[in-house]
C-alpha atoms as a PDB file:
ATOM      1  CA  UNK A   1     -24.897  89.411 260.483  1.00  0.00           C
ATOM      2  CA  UNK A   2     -24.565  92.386 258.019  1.00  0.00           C
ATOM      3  CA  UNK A   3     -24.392  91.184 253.844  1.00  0.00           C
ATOM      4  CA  UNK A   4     -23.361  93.471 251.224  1.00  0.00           C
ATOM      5  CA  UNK A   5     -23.141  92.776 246.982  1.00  0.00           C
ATOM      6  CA  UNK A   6     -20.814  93.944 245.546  1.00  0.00           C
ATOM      7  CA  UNK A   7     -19.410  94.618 242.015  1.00  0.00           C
ATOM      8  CA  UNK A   8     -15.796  94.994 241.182  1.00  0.00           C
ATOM      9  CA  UNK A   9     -14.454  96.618 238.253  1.00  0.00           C
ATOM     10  CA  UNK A  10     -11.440  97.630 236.650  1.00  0.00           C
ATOM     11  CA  UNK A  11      -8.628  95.139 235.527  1.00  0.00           C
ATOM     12  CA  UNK A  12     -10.001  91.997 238.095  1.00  0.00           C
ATOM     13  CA  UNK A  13     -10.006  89.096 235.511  1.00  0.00           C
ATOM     14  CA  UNK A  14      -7.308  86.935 234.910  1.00  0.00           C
ATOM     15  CA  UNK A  15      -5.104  88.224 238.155  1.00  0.00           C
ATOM     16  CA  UNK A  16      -6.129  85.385 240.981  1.00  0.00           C
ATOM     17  CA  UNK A  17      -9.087  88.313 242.127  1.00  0.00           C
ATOM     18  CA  UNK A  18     -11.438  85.564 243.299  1.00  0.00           C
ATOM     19  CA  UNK A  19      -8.824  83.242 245.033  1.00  0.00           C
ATOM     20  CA  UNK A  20      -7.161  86.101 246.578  1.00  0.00           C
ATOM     21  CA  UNK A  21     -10.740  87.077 248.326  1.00  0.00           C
ATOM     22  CA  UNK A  22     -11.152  83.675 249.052  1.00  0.00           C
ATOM     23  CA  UNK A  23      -8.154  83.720 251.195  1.00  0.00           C
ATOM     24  CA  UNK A  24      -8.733  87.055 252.273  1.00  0.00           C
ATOM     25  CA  UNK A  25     -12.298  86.451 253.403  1.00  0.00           C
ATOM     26  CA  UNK A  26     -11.738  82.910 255.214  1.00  0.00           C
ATOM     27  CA  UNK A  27      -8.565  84.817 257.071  1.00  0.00           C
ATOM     28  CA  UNK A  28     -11.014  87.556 258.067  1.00  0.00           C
ATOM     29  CA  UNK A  29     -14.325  84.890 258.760  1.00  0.00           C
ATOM     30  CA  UNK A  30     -16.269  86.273 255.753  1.00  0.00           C
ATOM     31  CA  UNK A  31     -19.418  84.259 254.472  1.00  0.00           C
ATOM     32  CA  UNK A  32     -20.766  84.704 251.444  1.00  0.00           C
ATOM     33  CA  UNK A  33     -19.065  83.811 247.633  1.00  0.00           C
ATOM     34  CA  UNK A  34     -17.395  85.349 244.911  1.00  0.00           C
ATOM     35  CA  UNK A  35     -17.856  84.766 240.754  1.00  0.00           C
ATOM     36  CA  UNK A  36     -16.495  86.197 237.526  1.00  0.00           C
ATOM     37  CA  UNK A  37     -19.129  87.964 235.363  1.00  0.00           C
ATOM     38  CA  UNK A  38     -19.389  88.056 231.638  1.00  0.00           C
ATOM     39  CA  UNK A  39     -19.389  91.789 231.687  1.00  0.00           C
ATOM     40  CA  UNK A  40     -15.198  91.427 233.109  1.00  0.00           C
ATOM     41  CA  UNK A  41     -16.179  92.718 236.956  1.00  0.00           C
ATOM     42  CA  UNK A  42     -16.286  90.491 239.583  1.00  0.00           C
ATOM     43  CA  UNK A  43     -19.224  90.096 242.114  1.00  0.00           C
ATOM     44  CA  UNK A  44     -19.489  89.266 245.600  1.00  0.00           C
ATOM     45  CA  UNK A  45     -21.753  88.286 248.279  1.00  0.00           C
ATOM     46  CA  UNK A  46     -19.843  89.084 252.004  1.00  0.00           C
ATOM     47  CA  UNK A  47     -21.456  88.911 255.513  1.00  0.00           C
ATOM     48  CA  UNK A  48     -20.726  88.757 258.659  1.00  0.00           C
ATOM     49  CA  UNK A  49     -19.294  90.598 261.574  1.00  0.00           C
ATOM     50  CA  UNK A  50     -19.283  94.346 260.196  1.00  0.00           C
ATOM     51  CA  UNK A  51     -16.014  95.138 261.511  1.00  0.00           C
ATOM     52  CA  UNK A  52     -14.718  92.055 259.062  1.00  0.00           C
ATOM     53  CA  UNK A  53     -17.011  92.929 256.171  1.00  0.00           C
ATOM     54  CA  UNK A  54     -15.638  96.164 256.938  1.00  0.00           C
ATOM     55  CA  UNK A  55     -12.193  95.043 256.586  1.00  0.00           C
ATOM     56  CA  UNK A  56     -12.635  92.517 253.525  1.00  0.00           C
ATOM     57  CA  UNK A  57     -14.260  95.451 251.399  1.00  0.00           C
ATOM     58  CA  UNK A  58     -11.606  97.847 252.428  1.00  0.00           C
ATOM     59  CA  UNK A  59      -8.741  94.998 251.035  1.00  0.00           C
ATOM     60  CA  UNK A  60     -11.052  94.812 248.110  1.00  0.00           C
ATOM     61  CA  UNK A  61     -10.205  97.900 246.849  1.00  0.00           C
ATOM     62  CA  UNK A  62      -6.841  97.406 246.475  1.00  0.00           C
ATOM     63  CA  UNK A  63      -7.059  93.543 245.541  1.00  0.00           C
ATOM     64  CA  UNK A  64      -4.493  91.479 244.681  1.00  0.00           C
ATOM     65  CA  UNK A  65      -1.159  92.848 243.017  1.00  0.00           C
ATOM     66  CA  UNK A  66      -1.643  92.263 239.946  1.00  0.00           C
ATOM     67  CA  UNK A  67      -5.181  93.681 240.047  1.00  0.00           C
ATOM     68  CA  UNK A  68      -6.408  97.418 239.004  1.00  0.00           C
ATOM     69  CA  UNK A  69      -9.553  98.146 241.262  1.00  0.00           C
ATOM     70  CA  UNK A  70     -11.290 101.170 239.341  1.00  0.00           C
ATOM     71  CA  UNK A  71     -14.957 101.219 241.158  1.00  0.00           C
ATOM     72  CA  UNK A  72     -16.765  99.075 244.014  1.00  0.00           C
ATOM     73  CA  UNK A  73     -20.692  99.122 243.878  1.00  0.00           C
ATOM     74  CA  UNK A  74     -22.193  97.827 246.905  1.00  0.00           C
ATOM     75  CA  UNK A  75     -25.608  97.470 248.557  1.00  0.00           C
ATOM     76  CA  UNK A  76     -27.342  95.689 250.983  1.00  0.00           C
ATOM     77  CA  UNK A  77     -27.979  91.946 250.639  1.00  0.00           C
ATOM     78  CA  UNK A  78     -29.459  89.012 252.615  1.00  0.00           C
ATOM     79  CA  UNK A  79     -26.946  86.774 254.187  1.00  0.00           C
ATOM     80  CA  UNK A  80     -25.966  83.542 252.243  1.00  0.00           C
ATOM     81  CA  UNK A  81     -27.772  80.382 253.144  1.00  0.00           C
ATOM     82  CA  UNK A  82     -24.501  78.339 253.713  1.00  0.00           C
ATOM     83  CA  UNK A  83     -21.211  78.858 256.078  1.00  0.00           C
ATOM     84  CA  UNK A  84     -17.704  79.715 254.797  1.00  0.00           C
ATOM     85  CA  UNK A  85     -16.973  81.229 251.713  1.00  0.00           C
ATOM     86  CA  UNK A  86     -16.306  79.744 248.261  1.00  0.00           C
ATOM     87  CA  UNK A  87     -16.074  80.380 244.584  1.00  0.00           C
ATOM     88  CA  UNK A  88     -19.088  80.104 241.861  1.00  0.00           C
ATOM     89  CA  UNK A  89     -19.298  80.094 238.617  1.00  0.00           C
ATOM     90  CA  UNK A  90     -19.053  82.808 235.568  1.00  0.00           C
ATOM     91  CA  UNK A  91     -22.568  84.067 235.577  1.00  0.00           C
END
């Protein structure tokens, strides 16, 4: 199972960022989570097959229509301890 971080910025509050991944991720079978941040990015933990995380990073860049994607920082990352993929809290 591959796992990436990643950091979203750009215009990705306030324009259904997190529950469009959500949708996106569980369609694609995507573990991991995704969370506001004070700083107005969004972060995300994704893993699984790499073709998927593949294809759930690539959607990421775009995001949802009302969203303005203006970077994506990723890195490496240990796979989440549970199954599926849900929302967290602001951190």
């Amino acid at each position: 199972m591959r796992a990436r971080r990643v950091i979203i910025a750009g215009a990705v509050q306030g324009v259904g960022y997190r529950d469009w991944m959500l949708a996106e991720a569980t369609r694609l079978g995507v573990h991991g989570w995704v969370r506001n941040r004070r700083d107005r990015t969004v972060e995300a933990l994704v893993a699984g097959e790499e073709a998927a995380v593949q294809a759930l990073l690539s959607a990421c860049r775009r995001g949802p229509i009302m969203a303005r994607v203006t970077e994506i920082t990723e890195e490496f990352a240990d796979p989440p301890d549970e199954p599926g993929f849900r929302r967290l809290p602001t951190a």
